[in-house]
Protein backbone atom coordinates (compact mmCIF):
# COMPACT_ATOMS: atom_id res chain seq x y z
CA UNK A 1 181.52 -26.77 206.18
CA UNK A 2 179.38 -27.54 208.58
CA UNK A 3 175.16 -27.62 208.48
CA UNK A 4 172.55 -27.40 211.27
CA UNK A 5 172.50 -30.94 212.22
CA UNK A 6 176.39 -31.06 212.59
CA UNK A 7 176.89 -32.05 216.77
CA UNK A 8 179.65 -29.61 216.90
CA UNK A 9 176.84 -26.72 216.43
CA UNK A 10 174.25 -28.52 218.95
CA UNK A 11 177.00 -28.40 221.85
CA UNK A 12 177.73 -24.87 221.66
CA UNK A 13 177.90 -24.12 225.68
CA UNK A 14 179.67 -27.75 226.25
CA UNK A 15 183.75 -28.14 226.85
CA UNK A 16 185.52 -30.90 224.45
CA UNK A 17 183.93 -33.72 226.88
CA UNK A 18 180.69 -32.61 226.67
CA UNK A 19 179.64 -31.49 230.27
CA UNK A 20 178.69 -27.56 230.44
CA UNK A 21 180.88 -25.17 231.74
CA UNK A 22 179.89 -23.43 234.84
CA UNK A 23 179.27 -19.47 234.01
CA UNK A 24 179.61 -18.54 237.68
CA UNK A 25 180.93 -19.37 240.66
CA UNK A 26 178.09 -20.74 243.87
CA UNK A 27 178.31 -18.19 246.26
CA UNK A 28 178.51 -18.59 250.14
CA UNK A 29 175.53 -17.76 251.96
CA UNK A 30 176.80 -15.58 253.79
CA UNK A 31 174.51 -14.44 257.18
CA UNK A 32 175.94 -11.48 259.30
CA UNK A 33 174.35 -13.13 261.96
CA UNK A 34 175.72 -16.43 261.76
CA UNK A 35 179.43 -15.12 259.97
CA UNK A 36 181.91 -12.89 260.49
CA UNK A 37 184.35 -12.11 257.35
CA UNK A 38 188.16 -12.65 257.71
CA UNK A 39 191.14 -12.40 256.44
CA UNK A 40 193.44 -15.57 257.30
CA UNK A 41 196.67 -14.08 257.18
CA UNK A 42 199.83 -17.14 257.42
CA UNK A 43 202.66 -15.75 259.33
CA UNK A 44 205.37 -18.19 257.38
CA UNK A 45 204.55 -17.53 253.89
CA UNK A 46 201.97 -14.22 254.02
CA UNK A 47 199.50 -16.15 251.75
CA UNK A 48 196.19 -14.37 252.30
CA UNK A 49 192.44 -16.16 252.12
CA UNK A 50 189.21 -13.91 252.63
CA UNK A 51 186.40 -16.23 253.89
CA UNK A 52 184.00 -16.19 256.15
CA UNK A 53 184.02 -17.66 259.98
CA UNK A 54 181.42 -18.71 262.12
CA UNK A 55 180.72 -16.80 265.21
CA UNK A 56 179.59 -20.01 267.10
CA UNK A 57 181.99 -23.00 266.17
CA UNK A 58 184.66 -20.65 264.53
CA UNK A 59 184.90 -23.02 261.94
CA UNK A 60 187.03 -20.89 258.77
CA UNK A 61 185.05 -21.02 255.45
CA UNK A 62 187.67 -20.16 253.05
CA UNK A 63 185.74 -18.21 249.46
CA UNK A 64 189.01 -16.54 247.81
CA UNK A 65 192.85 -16.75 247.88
CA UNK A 66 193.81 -12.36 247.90
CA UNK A 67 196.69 -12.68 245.10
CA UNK A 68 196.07 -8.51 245.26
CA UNK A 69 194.41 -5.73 245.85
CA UNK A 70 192.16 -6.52 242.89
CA UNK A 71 190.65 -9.46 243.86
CA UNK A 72 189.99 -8.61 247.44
CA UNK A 73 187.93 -5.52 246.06
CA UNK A 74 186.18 -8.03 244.56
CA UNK A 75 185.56 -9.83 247.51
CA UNK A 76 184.10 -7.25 249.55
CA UNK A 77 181.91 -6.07 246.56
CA UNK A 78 181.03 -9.58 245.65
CA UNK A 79 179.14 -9.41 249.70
CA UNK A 80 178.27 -6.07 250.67
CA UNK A 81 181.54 -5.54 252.87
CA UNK A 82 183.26 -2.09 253.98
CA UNK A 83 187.31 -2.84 254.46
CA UNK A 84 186.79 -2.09 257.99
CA UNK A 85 184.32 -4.63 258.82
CA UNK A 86 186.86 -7.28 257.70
CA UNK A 87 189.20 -8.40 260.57
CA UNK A 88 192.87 -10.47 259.75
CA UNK A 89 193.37 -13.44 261.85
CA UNK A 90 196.71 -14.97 262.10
């Protein structure tokens, strides 16, 4: 049985190594002005990523692999989007 000074009781938010675990993901600043959300579509295999290119440099920052629907929902809730305001680049 264990008592209140047991270390397995202090360490209650801590994996088997001791570091914390995260409780949620760092999310992408995303600016409207500076970003413009995609969907980079692979002709080959059809893998999917949502992310997040800049208008400037066009430089791809990639947030979310689409595995379905689901998760792309997510996505555009997670920011604020409408389906239509997301374009698919290839």
């Amino acid at each position: 049985m264990l008592n209140a000074t047991s270390p397995s009781t202090e360490k209650r938010g801590a994996d088997m190594f001791g570091r914390k675990k995260k409780t949620e993901e760092p999310r992408f600043p995303y600016d409207p002005a500076v970003h413009e959300p995609v969907i980079r579509s692979s002709i080959c295999t059809g893998e999917k990523v949502a992310g997040f290119r800049d208008r400037n440099g066009g430089t791809l920052h990639e947030i979310v692999m689409i595995r379905d629907y689901s998760v792309y929902q997510k996505f555009l809730q997670t920011y604020g989007l409408k389906e239509e305001d997301v374009k698919t680049i290839y």
